[in-house]
PDB file of N, CA and C in Angstrom:
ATOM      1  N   UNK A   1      32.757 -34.232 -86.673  1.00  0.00           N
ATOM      2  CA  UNK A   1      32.459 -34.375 -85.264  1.00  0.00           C
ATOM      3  C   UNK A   1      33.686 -34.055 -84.416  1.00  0.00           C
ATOM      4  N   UNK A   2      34.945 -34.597 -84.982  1.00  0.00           N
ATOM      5  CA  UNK A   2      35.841 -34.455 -84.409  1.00  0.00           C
ATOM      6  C   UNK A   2      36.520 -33.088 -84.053  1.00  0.00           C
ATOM      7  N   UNK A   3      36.154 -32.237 -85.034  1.00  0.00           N
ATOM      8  CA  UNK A   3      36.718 -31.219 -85.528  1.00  0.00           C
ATOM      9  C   UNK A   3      35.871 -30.360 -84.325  1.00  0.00           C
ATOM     10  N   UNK A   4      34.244 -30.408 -84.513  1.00  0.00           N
ATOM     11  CA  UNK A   4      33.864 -29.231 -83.311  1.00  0.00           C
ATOM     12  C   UNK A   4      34.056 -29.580 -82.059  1.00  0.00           C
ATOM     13  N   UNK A   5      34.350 -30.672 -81.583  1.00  0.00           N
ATOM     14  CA  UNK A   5      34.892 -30.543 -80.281  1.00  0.00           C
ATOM     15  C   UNK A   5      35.856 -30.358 -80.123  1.00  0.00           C
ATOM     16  N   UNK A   6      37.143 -30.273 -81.285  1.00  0.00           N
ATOM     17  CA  UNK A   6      38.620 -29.651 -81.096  1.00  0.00           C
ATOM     18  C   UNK A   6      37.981 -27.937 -80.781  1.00  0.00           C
ATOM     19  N   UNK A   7      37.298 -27.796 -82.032  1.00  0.00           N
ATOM     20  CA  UNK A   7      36.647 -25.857 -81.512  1.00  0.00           C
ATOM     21  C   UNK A   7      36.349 -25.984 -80.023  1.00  0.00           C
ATOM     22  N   UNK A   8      35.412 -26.545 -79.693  1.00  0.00           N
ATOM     23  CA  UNK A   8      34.597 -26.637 -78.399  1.00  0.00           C
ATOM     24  C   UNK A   8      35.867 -25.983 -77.347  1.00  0.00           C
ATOM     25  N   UNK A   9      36.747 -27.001 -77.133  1.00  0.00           N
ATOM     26  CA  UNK A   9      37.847 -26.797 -76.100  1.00  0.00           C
ATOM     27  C   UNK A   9      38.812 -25.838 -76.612  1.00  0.00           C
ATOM     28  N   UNK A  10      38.935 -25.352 -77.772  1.00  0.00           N
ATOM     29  CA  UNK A  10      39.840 -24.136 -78.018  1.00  0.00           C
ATOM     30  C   UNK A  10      39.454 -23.253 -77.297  1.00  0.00           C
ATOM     31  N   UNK A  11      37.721 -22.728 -77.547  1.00  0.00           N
ATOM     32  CA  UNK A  11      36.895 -21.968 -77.348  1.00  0.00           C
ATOM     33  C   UNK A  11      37.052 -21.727 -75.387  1.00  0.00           C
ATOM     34  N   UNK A  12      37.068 -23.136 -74.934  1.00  0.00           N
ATOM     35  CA  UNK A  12      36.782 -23.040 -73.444  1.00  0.00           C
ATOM     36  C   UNK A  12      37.899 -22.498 -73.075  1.00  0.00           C
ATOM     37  N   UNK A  13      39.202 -22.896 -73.744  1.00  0.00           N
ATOM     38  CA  UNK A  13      40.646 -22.756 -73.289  1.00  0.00           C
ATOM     39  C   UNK A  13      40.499 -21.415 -73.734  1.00  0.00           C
ATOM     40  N   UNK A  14      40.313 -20.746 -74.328  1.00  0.00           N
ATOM     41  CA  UNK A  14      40.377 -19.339 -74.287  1.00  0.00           C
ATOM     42  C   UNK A  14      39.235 -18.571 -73.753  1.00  0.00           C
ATOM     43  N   UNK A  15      38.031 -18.691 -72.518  1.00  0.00           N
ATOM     44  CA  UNK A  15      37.433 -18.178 -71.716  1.00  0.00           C
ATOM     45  C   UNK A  15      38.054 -18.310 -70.702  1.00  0.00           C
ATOM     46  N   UNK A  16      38.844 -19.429 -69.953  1.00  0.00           N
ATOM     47  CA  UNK A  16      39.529 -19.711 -68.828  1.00  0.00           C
ATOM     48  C   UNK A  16      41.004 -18.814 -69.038  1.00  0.00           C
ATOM     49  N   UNK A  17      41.601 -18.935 -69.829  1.00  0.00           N
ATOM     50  CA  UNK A  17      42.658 -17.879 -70.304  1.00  0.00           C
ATOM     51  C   UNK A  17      42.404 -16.438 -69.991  1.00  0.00           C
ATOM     52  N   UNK A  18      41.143 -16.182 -70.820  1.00  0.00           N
ATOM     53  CA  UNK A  18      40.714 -15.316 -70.461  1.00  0.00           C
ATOM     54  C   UNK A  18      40.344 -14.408 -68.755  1.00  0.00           C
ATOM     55  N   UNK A  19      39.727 -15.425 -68.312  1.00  0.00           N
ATOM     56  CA  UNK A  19      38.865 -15.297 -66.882  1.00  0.00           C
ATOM     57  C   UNK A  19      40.135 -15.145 -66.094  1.00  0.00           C
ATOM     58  N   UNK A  20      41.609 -15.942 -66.141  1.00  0.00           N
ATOM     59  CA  UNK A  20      42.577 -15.697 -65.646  1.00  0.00           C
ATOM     60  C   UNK A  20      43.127 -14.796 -65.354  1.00  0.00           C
ATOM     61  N   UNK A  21      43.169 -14.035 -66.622  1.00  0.00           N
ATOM     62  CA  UNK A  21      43.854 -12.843 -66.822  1.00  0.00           C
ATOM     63  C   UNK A  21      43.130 -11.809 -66.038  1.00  0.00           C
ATOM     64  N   UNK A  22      41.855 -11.513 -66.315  1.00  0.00           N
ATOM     65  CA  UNK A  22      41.069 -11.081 -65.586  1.00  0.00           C
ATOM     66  C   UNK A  22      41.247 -11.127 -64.147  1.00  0.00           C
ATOM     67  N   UNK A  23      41.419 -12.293 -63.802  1.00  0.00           N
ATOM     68  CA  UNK A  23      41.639 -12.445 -61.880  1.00  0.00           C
ATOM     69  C   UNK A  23      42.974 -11.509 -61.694  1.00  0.00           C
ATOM     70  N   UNK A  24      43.994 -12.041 -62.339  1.00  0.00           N
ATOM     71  CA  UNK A  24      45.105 -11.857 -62.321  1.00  0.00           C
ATOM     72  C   UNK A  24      45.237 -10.006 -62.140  1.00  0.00           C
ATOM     73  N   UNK A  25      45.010  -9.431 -63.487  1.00  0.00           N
ATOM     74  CA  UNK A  25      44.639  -8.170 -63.385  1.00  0.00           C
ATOM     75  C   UNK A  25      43.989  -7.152 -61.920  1.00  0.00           C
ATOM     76  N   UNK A  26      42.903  -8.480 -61.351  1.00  0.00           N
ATOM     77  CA  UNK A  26      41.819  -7.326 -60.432  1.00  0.00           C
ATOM     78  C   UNK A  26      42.569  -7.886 -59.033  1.00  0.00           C
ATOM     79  N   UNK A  27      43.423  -8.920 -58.937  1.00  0.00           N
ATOM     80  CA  UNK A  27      44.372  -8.826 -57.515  1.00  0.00           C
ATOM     81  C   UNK A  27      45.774  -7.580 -57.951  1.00  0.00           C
ATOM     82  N   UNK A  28      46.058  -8.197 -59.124  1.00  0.00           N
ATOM     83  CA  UNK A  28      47.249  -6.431 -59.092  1.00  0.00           C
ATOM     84  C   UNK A  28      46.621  -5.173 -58.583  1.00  0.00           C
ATOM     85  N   UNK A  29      45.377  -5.043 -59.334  1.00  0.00           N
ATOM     86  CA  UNK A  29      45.025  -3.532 -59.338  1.00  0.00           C
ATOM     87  C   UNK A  29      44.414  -3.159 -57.549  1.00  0.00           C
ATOM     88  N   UNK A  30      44.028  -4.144 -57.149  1.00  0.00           N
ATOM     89  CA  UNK A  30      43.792  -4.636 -55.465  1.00  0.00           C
ATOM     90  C   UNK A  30      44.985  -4.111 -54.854  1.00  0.00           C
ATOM     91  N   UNK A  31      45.715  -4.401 -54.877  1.00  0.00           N
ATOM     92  CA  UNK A  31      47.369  -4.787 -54.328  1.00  0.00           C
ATOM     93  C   UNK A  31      48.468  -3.511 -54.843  1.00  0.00           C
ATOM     94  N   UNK A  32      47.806  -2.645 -55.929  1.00  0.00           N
ATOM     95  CA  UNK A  32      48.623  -1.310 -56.197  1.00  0.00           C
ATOM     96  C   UNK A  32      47.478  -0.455 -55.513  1.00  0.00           C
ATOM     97  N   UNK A  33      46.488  -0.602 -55.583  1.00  0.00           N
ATOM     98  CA  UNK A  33      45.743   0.746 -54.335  1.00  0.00           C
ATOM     99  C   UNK A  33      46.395   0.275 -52.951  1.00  0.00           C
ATOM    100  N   UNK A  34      46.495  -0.786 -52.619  1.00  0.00           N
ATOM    101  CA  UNK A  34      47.013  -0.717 -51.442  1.00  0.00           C
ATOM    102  C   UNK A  34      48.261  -0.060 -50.811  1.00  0.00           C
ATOM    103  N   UNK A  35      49.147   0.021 -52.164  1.00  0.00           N
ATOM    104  CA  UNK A  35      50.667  -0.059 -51.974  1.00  0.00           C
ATOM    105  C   UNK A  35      50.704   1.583 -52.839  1.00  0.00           C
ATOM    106  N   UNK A  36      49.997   2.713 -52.768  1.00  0.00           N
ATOM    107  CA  UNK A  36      50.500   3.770 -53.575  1.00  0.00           C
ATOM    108  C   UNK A  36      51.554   4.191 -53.515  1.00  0.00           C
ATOM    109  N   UNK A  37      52.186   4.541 -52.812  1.00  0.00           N
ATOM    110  CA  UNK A  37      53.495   5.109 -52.770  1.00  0.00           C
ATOM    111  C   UNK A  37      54.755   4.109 -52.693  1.00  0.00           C
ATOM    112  N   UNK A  38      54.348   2.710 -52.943  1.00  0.00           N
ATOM    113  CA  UNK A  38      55.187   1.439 -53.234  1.00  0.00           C
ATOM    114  C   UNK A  38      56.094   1.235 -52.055  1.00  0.00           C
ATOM    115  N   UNK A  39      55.746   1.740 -51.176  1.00  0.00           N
ATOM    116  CA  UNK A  39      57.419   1.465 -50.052  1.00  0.00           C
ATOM    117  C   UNK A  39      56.388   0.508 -49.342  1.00  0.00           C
ATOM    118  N   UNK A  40      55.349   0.110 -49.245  1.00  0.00           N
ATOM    119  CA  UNK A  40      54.651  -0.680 -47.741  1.00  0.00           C
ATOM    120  C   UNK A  40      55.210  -1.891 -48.226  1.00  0.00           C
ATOM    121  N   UNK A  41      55.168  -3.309 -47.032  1.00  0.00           N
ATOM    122  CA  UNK A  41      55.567  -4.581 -47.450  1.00  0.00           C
ATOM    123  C   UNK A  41      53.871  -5.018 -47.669  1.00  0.00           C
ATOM    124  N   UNK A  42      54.099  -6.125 -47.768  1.00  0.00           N
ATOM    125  CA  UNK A  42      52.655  -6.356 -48.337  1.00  0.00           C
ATOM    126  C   UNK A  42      52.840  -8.161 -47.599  1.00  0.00           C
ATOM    127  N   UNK A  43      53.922  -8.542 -47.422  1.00  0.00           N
ATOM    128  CA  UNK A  43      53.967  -9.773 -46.568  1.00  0.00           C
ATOM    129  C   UNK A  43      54.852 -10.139 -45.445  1.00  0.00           C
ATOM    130  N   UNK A  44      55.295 -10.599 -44.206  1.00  0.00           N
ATOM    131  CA  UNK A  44      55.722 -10.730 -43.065  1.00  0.00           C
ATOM    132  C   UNK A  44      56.628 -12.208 -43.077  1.00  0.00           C
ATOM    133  N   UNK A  45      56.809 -13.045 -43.834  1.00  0.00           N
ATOM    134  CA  UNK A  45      57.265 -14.504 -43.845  1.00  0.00           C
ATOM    135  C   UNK A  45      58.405 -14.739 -42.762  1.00  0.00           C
ATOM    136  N   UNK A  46      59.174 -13.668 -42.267  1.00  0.00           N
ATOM    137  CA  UNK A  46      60.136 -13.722 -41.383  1.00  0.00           C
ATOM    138  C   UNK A  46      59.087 -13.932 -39.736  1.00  0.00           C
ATOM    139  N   UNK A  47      58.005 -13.800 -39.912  1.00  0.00           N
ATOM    140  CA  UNK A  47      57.516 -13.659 -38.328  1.00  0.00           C
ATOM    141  C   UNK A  47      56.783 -15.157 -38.387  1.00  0.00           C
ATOM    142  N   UNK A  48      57.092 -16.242 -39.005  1.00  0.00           N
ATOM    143  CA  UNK A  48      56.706 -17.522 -39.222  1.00  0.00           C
ATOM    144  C   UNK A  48      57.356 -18.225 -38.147  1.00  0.00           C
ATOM    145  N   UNK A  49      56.674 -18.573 -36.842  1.00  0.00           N
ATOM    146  CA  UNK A  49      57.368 -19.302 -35.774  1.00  0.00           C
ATOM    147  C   UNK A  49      57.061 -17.986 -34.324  1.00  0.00           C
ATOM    148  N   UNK A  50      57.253 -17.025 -34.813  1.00  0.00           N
ATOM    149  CA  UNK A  50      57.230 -15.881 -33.635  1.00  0.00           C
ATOM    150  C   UNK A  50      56.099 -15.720 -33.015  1.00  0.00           C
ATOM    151  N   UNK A  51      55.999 -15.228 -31.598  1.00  0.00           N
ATOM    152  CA  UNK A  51      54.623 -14.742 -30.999  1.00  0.00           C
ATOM    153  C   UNK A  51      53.920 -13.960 -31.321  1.00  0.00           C
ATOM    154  N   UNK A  52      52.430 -14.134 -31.652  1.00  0.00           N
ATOM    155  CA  UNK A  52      51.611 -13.615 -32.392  1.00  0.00           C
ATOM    156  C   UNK A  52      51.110 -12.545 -31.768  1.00  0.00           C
ATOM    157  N   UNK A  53      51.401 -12.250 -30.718  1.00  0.00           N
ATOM    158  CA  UNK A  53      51.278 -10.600 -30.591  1.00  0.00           C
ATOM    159  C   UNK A  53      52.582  -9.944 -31.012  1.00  0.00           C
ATOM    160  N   UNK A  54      53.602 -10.544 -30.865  1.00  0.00           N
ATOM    161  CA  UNK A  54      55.458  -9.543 -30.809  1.00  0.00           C
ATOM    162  C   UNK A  54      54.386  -9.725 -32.156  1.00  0.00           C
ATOM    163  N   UNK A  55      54.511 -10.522 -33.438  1.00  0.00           N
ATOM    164  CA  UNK A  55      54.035 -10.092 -34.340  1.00  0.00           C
ATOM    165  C   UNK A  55      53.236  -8.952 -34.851  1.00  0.00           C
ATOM    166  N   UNK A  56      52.122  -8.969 -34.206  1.00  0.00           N
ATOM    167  CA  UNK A  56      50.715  -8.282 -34.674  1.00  0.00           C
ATOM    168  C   UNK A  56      51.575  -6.603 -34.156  1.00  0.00           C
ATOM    169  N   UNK A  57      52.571  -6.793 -33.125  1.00  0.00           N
ATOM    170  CA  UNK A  57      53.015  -5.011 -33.339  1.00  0.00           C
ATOM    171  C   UNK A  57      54.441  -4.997 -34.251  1.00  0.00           C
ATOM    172  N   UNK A  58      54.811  -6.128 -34.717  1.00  0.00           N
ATOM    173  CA  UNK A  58      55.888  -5.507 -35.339  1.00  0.00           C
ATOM    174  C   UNK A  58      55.257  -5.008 -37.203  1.00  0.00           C
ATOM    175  N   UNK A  59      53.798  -6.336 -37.487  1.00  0.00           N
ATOM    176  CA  UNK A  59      53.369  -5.566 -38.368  1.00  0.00           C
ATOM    177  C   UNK A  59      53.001  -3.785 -38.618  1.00  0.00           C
ATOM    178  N   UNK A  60      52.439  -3.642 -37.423  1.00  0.00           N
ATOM    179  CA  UNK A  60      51.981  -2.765 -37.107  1.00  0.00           C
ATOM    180  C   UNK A  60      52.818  -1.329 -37.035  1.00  0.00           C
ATOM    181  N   UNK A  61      53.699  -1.733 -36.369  1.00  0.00           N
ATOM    182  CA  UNK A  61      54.800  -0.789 -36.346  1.00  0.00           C
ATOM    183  C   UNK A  61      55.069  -0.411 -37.517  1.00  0.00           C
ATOM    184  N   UNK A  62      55.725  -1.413 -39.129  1.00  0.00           N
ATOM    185  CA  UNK A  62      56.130  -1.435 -39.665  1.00  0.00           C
ATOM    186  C   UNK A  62      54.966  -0.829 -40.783  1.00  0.00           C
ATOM    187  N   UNK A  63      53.773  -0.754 -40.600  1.00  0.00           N
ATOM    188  CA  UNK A  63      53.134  -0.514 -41.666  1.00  0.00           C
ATOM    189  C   UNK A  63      52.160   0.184 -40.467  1.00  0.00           C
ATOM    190  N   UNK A  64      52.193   1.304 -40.532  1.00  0.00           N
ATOM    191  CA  UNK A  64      50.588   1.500 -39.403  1.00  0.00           C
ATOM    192  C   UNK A  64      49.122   2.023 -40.185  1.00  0.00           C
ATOM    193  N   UNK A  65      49.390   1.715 -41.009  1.00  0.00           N
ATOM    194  CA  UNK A  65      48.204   1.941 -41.994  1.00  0.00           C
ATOM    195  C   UNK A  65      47.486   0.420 -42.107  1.00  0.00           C
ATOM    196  N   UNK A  66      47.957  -0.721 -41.650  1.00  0.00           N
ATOM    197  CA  UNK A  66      47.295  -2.073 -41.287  1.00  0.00           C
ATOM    198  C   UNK A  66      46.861  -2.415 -39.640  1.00  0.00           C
ATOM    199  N   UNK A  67      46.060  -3.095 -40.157  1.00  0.00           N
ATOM    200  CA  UNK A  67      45.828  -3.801 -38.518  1.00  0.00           C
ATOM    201  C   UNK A  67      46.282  -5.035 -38.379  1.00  0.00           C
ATOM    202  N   UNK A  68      46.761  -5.266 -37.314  1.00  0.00           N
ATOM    203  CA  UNK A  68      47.052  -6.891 -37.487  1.00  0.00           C
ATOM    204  C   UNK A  68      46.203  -7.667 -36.526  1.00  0.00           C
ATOM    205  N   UNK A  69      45.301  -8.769 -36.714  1.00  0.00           N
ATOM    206  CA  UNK A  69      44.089  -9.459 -36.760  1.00  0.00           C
ATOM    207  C   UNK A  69      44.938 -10.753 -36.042  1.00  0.00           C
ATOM    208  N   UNK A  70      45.030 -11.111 -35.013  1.00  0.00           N
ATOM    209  CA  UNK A  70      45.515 -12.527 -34.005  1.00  0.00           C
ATOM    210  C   UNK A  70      44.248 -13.551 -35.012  1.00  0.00           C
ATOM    211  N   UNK A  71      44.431 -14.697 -35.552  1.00  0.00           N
ATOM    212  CA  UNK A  71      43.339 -15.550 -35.023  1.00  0.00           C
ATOM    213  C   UNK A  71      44.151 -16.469 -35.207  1.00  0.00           C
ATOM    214  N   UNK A  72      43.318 -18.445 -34.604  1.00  0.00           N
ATOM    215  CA  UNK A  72      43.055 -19.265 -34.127  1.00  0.00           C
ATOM    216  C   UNK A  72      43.675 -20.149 -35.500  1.00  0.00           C
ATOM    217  N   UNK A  73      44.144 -21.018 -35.724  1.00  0.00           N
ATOM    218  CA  UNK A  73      44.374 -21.322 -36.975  1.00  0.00           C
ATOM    219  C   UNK A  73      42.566 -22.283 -37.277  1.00  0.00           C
ATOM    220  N   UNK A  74      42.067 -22.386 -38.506  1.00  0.00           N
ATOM    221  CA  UNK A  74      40.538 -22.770 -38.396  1.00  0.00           C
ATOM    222  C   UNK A  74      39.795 -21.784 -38.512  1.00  0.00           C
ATOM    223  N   UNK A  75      39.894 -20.441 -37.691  1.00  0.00           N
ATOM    224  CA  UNK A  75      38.774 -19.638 -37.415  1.00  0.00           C
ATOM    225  C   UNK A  75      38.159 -19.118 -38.804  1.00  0.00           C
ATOM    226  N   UNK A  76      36.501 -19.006 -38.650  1.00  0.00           N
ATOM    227  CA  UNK A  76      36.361 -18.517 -40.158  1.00  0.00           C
ATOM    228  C   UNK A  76      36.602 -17.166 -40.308  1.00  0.00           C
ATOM    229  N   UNK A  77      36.717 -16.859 -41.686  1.00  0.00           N
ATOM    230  CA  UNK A  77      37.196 -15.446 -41.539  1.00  0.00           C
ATOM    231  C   UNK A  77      36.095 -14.726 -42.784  1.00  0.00           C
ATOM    232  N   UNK A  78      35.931 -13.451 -42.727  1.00  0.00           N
ATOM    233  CA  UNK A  78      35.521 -12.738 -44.221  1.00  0.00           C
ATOM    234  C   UNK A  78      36.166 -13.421 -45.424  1.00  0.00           C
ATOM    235  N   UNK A  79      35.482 -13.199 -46.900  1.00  0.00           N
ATOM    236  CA  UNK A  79      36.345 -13.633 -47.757  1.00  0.00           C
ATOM    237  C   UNK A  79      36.876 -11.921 -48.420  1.00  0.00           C
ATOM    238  N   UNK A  80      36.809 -10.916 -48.113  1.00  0.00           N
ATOM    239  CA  UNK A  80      36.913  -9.619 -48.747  1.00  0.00           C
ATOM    240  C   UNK A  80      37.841  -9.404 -48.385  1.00  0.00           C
ATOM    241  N   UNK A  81      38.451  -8.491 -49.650  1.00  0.00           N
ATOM    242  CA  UNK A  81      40.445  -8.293 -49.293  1.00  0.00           C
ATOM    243  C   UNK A  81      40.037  -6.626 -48.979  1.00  0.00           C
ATOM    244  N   UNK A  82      40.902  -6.345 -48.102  1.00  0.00           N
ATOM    245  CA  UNK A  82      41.160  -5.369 -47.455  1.00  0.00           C
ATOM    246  C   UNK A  82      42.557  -5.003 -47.467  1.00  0.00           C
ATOM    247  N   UNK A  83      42.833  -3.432 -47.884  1.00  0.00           N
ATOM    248  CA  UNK A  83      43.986  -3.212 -47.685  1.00  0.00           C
ATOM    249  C   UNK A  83      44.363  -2.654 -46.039  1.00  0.00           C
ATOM    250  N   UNK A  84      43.706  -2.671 -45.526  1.00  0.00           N
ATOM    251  CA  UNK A  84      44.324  -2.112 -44.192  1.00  0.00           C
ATOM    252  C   UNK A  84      44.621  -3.442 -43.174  1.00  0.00           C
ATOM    253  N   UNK A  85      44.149  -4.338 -43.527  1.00  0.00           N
ATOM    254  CA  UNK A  85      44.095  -5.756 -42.576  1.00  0.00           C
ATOM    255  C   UNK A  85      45.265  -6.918 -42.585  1.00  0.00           C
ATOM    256  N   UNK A  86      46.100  -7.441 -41.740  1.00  0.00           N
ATOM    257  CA  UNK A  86      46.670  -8.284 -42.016  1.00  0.00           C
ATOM    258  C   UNK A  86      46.151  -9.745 -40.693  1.00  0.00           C
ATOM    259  N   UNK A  87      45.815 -10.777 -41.216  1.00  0.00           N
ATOM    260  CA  UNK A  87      45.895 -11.962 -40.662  1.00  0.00           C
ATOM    261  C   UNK A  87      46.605 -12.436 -40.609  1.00  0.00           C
ATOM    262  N   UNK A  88      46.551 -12.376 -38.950  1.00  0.00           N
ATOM    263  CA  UNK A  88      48.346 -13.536 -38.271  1.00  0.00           C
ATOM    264  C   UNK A  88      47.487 -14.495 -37.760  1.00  0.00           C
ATOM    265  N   UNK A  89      47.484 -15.636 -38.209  1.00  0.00           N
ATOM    266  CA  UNK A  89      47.272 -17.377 -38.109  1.00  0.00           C
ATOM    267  C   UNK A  89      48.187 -17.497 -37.072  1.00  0.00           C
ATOM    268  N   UNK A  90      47.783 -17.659 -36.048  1.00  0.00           N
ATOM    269  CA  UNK A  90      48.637 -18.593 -35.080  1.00  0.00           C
ATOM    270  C   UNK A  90      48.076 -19.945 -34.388  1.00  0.00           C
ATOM    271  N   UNK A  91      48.654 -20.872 -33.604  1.00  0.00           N
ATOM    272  CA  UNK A  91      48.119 -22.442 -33.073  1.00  0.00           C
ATOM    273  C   UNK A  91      47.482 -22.182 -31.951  1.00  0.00           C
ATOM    274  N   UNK A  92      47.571 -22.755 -31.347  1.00  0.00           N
ATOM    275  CA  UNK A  92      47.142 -23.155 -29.639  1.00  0.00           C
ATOM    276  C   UNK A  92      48.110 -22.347 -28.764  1.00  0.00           C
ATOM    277  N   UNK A  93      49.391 -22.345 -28.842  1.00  0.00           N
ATOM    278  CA  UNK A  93      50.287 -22.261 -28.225  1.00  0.00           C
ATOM    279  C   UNK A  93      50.306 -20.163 -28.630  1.00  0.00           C
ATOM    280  N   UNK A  94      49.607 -19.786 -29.299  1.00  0.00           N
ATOM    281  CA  UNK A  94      49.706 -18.233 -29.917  1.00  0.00           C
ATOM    282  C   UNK A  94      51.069 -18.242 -30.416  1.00  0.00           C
ATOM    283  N   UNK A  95      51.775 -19.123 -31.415  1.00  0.00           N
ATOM    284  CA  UNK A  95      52.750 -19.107 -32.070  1.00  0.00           C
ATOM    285  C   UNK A  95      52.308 -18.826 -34.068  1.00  0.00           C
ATOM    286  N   UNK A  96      52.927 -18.046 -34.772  1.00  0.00           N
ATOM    287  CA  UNK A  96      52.608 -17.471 -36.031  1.00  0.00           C
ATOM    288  C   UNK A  96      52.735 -19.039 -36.680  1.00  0.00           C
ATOM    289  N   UNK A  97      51.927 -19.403 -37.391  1.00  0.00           N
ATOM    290  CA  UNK A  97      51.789 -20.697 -38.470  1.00  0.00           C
ATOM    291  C   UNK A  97      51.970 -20.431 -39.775  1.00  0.00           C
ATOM    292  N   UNK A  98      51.727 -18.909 -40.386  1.00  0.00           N
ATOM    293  CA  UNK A  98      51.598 -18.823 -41.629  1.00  0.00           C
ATOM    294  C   UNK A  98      51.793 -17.602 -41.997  1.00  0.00           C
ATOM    295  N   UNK A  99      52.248 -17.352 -43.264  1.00  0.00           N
ATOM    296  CA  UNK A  99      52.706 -16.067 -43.532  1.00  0.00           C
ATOM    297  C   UNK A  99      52.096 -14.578 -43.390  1.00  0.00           C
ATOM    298  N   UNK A 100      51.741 -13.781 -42.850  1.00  0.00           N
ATOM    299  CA  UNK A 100      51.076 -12.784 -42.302  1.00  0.00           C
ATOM    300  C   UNK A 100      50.971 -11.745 -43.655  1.00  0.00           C
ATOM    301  N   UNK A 101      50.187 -11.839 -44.312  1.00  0.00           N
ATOM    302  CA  UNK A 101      49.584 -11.244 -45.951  1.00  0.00           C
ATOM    303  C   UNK A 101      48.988  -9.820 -45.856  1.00  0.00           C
ATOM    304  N   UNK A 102      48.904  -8.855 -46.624  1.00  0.00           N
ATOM    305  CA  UNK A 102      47.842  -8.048 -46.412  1.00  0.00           C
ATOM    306  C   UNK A 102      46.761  -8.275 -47.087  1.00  0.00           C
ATOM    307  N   UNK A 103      45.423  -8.249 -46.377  1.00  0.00           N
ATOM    308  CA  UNK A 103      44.277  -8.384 -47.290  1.00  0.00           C
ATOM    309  C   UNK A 103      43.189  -8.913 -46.411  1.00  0.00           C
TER     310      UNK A 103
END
């Protein structure tokens, strides 16, 4: 008895292992179509605190193959990653809250 539920959870621990790798894999391969020629940034962490428009053009500037997307911190959003899109999270005050990602 003891023994097939040691299998049981080997078994699970290696579908979740599995399924991981898998995720893991289909955000790289996400994230190298985005980036072909490897020079784009792919994150903004320095514009954390800054005005979310100076933001939304310095992304912009810096990558013009993205858009940069103002919202509301809360607001709902798509769940689909996009390489041309970046979400700048800002408060009340239109100040950046969170790291500005592509996707």
């Amino acid at each position: 008895m003891a023994d097939s539920r040691c299998r049981e959870r080997q078994k699970k621990k290696k579908t979740v292992t599995k399924l991981r790798c898998r995720i893991l894999w289909l955000i790289v391969a996400l994230l190298s179509e985005c980036n072909v020629n490897g020079t784009a940034k792919k994150s903004w962490p320095e514009l954390v605190g800054a005005k979310g428009f100076a933001a939304a053009s310095i992304i912009e500037e810096e990558d013009p193959h993205v858009q940069a997307i103002l919202l509301e911190d809360g607001s709902p959003v798509t769940m689909d990653f996009r390489c041309d899109r970046v979400w700048v999270w800002v408060n009340q005050s239109r100040i950046v809250i969170r790291t500005p990602v592509v996707g």
